[in-house]
PDB file of N, CA and C in Angstrom:
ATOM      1  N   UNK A   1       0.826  -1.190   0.000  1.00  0.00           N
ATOM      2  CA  UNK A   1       0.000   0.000   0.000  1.00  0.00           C
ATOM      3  C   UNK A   1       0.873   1.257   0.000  1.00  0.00           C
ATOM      4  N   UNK A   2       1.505   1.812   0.900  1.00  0.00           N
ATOM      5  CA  UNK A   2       2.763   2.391   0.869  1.00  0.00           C
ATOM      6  C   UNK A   2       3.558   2.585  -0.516  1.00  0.00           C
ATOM      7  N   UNK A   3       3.612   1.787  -1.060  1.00  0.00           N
ATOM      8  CA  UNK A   3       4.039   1.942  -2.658  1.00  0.00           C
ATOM      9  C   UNK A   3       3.347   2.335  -3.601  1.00  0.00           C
ATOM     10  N   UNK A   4       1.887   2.095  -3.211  1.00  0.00           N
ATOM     11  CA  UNK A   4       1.158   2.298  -4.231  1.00  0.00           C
ATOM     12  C   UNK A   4       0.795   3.675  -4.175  1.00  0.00           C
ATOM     13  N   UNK A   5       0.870   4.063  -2.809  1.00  0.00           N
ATOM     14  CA  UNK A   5       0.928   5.487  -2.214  1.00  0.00           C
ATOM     15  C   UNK A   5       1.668   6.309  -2.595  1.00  0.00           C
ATOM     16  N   UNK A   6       2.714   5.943  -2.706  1.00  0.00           N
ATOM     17  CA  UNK A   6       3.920   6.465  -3.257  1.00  0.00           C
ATOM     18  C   UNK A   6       4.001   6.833  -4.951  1.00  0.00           C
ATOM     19  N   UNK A   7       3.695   5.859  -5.602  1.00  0.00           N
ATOM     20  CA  UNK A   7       3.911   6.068  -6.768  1.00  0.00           C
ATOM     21  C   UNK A   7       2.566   6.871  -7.091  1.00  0.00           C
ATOM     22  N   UNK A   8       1.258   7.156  -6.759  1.00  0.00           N
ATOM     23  CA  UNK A   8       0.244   7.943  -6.864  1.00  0.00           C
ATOM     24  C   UNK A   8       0.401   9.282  -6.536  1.00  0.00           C
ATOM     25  N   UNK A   9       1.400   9.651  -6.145  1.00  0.00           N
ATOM     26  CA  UNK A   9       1.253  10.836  -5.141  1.00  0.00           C
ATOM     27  C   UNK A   9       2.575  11.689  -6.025  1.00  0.00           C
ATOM     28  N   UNK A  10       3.218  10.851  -7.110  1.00  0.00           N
ATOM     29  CA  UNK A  10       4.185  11.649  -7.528  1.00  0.00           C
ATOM     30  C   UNK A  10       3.764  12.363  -8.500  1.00  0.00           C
ATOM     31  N   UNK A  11       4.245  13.715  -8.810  1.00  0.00           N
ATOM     32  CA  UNK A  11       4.320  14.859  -9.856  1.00  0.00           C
ATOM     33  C   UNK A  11       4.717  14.196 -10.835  1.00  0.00           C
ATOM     34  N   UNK A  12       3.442  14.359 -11.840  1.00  0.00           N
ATOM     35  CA  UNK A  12       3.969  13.944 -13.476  1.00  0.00           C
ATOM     36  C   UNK A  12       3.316  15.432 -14.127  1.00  0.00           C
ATOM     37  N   UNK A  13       4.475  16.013 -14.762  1.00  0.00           N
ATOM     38  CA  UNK A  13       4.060  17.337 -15.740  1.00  0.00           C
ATOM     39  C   UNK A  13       3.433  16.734 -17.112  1.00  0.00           C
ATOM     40  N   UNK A  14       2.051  17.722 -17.379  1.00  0.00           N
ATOM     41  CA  UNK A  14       1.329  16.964 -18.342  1.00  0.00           C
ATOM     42  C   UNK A  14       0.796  17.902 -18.839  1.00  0.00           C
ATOM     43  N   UNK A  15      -0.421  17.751 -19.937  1.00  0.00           N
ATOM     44  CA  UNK A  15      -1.272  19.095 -20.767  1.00  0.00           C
ATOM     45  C   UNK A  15      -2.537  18.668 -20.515  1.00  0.00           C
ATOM     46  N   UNK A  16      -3.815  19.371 -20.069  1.00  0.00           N
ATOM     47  CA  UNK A  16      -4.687  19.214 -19.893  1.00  0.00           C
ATOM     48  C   UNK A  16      -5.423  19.362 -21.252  1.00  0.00           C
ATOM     49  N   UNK A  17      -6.589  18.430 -21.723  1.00  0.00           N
ATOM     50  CA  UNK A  17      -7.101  18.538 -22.879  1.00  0.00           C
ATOM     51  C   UNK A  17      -8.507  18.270 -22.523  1.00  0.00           C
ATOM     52  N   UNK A  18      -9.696  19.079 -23.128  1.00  0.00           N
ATOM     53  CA  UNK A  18     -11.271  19.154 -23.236  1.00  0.00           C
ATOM     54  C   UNK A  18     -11.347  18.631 -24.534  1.00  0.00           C
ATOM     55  N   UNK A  19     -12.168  18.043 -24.838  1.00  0.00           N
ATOM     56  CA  UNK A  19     -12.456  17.363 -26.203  1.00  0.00           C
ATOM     57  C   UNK A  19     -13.935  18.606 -26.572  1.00  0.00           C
ATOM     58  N   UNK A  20     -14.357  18.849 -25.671  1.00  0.00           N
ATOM     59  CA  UNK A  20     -15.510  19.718 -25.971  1.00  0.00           C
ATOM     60  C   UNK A  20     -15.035  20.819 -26.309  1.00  0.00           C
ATOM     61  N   UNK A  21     -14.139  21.709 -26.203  1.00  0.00           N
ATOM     62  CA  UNK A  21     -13.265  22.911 -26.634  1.00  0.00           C
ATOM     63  C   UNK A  21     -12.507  23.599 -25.684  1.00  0.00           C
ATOM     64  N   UNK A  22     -11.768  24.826 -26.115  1.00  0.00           N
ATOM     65  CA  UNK A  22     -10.866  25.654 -25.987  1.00  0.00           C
ATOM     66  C   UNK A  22     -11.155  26.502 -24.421  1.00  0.00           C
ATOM     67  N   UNK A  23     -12.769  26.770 -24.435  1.00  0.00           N
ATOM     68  CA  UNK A  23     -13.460  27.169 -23.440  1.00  0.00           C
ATOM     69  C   UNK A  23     -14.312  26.560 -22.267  1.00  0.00           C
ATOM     70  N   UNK A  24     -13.935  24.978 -21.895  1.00  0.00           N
ATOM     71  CA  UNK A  24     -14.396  24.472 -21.018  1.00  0.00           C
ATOM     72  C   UNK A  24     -13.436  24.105 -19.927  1.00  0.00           C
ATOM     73  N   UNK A  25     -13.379  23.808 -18.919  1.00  0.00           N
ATOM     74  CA  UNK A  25     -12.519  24.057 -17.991  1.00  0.00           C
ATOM     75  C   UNK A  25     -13.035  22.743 -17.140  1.00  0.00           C
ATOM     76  N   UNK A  26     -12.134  22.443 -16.482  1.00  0.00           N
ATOM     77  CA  UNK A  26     -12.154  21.240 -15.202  1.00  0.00           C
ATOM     78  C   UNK A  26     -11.342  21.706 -13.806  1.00  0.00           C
ATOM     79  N   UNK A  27     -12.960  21.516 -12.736  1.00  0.00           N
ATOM     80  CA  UNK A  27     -13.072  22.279 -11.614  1.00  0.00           C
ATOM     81  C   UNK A  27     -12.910  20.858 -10.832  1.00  0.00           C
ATOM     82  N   UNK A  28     -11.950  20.285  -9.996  1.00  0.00           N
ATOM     83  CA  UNK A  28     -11.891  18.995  -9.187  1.00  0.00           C
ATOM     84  C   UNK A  28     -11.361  19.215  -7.727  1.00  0.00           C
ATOM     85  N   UNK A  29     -11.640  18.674  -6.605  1.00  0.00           N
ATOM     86  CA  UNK A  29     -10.971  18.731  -5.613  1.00  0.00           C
ATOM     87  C   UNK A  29     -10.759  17.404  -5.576  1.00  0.00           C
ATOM     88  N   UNK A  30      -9.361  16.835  -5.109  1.00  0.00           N
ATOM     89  CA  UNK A  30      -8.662  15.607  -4.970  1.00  0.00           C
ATOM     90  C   UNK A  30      -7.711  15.251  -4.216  1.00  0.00           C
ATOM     91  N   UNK A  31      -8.255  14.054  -3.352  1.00  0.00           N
ATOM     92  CA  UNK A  31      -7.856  13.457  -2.184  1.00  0.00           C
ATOM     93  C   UNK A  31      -7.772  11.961  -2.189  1.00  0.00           C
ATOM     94  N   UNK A  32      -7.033  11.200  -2.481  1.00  0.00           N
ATOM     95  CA  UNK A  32      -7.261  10.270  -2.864  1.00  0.00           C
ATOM     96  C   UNK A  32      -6.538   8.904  -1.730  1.00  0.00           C
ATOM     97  N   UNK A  33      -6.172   9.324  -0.808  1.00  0.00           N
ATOM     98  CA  UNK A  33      -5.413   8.463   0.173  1.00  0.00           C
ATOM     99  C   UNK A  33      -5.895   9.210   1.960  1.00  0.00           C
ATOM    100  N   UNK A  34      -6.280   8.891   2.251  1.00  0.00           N
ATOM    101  CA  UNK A  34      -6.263   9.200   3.922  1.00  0.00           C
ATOM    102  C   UNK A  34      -5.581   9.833   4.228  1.00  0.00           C
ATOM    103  N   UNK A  35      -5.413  11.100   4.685  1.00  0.00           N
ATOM    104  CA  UNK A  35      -4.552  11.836   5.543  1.00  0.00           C
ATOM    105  C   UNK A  35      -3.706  12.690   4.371  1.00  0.00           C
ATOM    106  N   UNK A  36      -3.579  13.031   3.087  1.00  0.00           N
ATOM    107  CA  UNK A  36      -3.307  13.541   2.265  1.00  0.00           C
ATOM    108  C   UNK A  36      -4.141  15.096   2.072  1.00  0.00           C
ATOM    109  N   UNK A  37      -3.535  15.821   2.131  1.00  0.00           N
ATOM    110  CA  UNK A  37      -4.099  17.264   2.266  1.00  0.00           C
ATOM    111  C   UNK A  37      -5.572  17.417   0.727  1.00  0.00           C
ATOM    112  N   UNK A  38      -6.520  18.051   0.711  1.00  0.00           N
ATOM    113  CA  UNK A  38      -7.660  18.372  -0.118  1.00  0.00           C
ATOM    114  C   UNK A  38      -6.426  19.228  -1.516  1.00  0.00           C
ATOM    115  N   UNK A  39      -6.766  19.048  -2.341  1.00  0.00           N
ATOM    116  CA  UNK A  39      -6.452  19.467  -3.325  1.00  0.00           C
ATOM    117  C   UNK A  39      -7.288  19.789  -4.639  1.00  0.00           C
ATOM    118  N   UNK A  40      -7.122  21.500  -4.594  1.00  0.00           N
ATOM    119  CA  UNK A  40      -8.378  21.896  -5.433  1.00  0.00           C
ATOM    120  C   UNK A  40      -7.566  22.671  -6.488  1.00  0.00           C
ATOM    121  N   UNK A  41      -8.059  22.279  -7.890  1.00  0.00           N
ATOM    122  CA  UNK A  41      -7.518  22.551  -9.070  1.00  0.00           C
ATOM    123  C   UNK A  41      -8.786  22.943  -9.738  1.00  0.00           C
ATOM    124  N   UNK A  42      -7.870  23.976 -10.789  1.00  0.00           N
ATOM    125  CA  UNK A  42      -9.232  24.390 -11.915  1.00  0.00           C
ATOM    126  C   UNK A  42      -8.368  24.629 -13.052  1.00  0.00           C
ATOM    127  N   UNK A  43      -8.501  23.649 -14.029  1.00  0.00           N
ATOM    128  CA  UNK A  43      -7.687  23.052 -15.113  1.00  0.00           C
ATOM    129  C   UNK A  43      -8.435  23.923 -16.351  1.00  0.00           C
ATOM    130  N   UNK A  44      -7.266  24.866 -17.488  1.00  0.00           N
ATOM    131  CA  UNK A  44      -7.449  25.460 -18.480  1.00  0.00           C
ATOM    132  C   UNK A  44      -7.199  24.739 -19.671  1.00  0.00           C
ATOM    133  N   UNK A  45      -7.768  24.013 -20.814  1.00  0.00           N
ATOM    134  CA  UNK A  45      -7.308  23.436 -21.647  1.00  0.00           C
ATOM    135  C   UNK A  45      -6.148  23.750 -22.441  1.00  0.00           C
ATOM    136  N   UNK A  46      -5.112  23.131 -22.958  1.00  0.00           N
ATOM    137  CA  UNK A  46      -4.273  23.433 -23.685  1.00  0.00           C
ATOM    138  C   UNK A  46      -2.688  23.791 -22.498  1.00  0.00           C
ATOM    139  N   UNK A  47      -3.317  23.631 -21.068  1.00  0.00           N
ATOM    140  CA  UNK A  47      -2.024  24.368 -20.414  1.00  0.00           C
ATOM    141  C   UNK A  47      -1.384  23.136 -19.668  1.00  0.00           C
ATOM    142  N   UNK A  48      -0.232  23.359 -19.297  1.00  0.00           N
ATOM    143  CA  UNK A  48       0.679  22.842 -18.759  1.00  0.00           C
ATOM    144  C   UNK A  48       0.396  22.466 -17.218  1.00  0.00           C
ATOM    145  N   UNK A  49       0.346  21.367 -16.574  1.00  0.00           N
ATOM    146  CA  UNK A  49       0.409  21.349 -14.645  1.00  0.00           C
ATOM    147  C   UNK A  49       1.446  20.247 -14.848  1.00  0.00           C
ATOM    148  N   UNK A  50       1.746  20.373 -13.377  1.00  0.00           N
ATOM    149  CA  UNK A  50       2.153  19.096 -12.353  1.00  0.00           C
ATOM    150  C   UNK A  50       1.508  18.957 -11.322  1.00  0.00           C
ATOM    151  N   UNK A  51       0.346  17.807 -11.656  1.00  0.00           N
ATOM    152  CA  UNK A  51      -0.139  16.916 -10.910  1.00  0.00           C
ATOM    153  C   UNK A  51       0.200  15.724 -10.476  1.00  0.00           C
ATOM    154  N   UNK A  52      -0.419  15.052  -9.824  1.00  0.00           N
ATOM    155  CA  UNK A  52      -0.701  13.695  -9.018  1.00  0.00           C
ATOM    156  C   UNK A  52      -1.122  12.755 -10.220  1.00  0.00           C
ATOM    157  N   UNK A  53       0.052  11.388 -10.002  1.00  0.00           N
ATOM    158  CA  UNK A  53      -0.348  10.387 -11.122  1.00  0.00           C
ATOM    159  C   UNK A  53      -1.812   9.765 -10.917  1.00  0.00           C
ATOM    160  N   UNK A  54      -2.019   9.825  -9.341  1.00  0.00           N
ATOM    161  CA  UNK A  54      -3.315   9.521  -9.103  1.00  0.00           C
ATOM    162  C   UNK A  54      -4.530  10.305 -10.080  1.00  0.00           C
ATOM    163  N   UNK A  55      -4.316  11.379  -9.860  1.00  0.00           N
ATOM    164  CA  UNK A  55      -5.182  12.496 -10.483  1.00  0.00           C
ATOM    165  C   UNK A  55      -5.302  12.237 -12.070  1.00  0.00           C
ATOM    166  N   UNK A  56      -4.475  12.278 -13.058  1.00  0.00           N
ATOM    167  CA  UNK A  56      -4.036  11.985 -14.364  1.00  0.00           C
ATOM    168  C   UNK A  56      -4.767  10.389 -14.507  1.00  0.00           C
ATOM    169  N   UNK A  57      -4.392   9.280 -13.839  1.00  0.00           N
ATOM    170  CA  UNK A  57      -4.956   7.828 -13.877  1.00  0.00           C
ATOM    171  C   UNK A  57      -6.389   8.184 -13.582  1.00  0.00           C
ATOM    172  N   UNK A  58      -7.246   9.155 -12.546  1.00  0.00           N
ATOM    173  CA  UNK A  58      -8.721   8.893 -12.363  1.00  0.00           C
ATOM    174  C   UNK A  58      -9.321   9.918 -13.432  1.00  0.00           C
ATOM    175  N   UNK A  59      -8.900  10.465 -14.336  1.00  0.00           N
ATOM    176  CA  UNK A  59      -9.199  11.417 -14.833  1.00  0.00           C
ATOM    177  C   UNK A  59      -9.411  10.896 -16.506  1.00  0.00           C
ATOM    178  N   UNK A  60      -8.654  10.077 -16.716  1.00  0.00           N
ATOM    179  CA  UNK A  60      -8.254   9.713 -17.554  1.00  0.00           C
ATOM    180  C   UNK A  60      -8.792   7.920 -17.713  1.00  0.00           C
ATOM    181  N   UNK A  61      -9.296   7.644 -16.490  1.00  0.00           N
ATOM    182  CA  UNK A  61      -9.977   6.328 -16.222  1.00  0.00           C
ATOM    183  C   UNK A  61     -11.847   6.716 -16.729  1.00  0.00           C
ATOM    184  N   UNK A  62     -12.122   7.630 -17.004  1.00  0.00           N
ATOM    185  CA  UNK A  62     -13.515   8.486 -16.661  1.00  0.00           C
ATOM    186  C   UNK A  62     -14.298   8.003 -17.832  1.00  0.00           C
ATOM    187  N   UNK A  63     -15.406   7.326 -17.215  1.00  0.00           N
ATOM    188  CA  UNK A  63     -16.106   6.610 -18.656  1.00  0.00           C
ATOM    189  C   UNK A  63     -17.700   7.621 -18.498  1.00  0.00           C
ATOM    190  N   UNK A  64     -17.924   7.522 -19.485  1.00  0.00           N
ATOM    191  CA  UNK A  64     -19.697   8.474 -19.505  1.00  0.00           C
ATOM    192  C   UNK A  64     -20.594   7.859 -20.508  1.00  0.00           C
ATOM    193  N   UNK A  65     -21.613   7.134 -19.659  1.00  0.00           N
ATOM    194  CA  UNK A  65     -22.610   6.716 -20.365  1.00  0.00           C
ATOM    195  C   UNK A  65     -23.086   7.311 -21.984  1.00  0.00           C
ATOM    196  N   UNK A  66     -23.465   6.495 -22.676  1.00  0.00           N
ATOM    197  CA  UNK A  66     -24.214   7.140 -23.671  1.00  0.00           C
ATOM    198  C   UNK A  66     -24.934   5.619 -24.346  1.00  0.00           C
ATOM    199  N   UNK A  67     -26.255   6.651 -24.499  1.00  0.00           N
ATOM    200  CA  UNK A  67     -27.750   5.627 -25.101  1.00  0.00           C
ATOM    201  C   UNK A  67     -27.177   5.981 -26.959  1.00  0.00           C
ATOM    202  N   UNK A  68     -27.166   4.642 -27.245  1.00  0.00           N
ATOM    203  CA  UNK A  68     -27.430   4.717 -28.827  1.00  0.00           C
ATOM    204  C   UNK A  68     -28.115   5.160 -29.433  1.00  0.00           C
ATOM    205  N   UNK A  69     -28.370   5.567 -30.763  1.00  0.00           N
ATOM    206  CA  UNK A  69     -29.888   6.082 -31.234  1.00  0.00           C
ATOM    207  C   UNK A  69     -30.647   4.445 -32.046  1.00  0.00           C
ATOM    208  N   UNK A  70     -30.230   3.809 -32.065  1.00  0.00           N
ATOM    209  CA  UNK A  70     -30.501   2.811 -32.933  1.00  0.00           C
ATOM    210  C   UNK A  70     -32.072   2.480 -32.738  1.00  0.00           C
ATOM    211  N   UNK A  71     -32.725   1.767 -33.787  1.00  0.00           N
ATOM    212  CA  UNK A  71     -33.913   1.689 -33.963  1.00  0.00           C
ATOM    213  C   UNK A  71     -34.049   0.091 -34.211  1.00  0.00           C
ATOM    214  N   UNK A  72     -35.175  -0.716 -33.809  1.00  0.00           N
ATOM    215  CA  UNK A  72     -35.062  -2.092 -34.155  1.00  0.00           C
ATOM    216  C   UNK A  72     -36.184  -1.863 -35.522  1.00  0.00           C
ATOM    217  N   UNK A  73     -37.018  -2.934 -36.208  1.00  0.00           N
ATOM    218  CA  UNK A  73     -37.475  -3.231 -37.086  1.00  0.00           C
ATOM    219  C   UNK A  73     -38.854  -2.219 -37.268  1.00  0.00           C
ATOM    220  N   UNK A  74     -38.974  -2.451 -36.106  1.00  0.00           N
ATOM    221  CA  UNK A  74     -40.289  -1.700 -35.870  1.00  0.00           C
ATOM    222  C   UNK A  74     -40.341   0.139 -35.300  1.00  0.00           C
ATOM    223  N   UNK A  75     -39.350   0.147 -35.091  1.00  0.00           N
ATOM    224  CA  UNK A  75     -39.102   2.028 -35.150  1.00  0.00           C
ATOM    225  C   UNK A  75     -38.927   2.405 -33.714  1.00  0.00           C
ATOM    226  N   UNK A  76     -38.754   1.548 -32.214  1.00  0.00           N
ATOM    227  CA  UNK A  76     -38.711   1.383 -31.143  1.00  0.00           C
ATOM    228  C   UNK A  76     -37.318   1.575 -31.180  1.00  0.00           C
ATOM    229  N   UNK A  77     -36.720   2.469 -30.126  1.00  0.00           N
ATOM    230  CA  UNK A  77     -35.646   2.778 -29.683  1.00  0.00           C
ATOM    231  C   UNK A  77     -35.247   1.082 -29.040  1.00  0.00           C
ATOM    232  N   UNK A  78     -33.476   1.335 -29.210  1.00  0.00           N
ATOM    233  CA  UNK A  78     -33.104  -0.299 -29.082  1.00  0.00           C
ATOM    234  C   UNK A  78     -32.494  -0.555 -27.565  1.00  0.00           C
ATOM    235  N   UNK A  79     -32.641   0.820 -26.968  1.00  0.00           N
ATOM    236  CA  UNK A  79     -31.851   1.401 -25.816  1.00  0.00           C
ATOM    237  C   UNK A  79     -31.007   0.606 -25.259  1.00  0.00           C
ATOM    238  N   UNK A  80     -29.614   0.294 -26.092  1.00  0.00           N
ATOM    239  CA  UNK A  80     -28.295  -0.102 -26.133  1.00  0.00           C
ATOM    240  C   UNK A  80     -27.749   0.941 -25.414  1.00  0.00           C
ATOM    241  N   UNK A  81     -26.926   1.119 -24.071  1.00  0.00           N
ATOM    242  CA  UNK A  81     -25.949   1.509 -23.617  1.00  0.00           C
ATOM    243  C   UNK A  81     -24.333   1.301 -24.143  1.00  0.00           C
ATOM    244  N   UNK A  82     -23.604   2.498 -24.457  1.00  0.00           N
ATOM    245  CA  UNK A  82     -22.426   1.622 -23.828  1.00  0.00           C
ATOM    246  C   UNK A  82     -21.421   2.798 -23.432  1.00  0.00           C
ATOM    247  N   UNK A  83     -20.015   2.873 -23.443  1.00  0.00           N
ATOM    248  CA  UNK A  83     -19.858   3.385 -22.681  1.00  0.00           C
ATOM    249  C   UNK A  83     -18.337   4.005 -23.327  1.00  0.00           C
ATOM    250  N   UNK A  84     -18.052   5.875 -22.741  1.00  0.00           N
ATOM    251  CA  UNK A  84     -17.223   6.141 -23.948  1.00  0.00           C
ATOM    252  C   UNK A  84     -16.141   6.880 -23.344  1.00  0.00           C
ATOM    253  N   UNK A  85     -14.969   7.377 -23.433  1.00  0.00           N
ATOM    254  CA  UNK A  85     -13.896   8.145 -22.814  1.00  0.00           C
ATOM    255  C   UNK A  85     -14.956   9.631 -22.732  1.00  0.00           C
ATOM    256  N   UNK A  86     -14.389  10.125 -21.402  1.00  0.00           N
ATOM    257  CA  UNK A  86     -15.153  11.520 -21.164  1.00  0.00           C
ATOM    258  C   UNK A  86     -14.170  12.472 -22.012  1.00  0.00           C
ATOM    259  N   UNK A  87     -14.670  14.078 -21.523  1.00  0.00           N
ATOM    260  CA  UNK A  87     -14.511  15.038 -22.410  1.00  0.00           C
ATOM    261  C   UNK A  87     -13.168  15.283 -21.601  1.00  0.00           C
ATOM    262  N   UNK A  88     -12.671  14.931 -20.654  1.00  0.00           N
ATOM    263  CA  UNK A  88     -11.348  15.414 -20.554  1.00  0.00           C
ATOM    264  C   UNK A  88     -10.630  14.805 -20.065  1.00  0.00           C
ATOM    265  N   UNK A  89      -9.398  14.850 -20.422  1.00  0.00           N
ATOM    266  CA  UNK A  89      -8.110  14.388 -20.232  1.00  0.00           C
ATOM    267  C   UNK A  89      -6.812  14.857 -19.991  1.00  0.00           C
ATOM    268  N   UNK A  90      -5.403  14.133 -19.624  1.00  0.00           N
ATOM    269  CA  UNK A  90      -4.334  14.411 -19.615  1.00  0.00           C
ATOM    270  C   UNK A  90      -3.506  13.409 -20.492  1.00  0.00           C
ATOM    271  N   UNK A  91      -2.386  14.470 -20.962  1.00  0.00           N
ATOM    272  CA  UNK A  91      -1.221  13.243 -21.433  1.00  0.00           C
ATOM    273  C   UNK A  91      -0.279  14.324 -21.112  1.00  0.00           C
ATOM    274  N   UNK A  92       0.324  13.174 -20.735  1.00  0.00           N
ATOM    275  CA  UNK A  92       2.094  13.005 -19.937  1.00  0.00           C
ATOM    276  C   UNK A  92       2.732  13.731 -20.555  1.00  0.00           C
ATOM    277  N   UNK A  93       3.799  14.356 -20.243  1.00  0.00           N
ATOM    278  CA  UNK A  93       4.760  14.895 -21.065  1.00  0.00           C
ATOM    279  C   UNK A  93       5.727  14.410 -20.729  1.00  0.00           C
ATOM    280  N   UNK A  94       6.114  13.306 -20.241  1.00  0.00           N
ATOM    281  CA  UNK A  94       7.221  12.647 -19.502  1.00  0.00           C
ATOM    282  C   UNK A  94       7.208  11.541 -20.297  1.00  0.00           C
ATOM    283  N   UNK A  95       8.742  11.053 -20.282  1.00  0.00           N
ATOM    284  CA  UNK A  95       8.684   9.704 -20.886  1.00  0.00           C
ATOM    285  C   UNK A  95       8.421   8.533 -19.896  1.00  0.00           C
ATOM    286  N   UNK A  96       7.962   7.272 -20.223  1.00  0.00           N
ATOM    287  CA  UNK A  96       7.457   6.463 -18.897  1.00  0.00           C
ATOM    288  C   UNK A  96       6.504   6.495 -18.241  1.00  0.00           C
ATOM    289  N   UNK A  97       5.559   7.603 -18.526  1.00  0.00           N
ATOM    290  CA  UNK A  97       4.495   7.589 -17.255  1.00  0.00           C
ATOM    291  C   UNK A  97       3.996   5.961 -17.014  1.00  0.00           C
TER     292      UNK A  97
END
């Protein structure tokens, strides 16, 4: 645990990216281990941080429902779920992450 602690908690410099655009922003507070101080970020697309690998891995783990439109024979919605990368992300700027 301790290790896993460890390696979560280290600074990886990265670029924050919105798939929705230039003008949406990501507002998070993140705490992810017991006794680890609250950490509140408000992420600008296109810019540079050093965050928490934890932070980058749950961020980047982020799935968001979505209903298909599909139609069966008869014109009845087929209401197929499944499930798709959210609107925002990080990538590493480090080699190795």
């Amino acid at each position: 645990m301790e290790k896993m602690h460890k390696d979560q908690s280290k600074m990886i410099k990265c670029q924050y990216i919105n798939k929705k655009g230039k003008n949406e922003r990501l507002e998070m507070t993140y705490c992810l281990w017991d006794g680890d101080p609250l950490l509140a970020y408000k992420f600008v697309p296109d810019q540079e941080y050093d965050v928490p690998r934890g932070l980058i891995e749950m961020v980047n783990k982020k799935k968001v429902q979505k209903r298909s439109d599909l139609l069966d024979k008869s014109g009845k919605p087929l209401m197929q779920d499944s499930q798709e990368s959210g609107d925002d992300m990080f990538i590493p700027l480090v080699a190795g992450f």
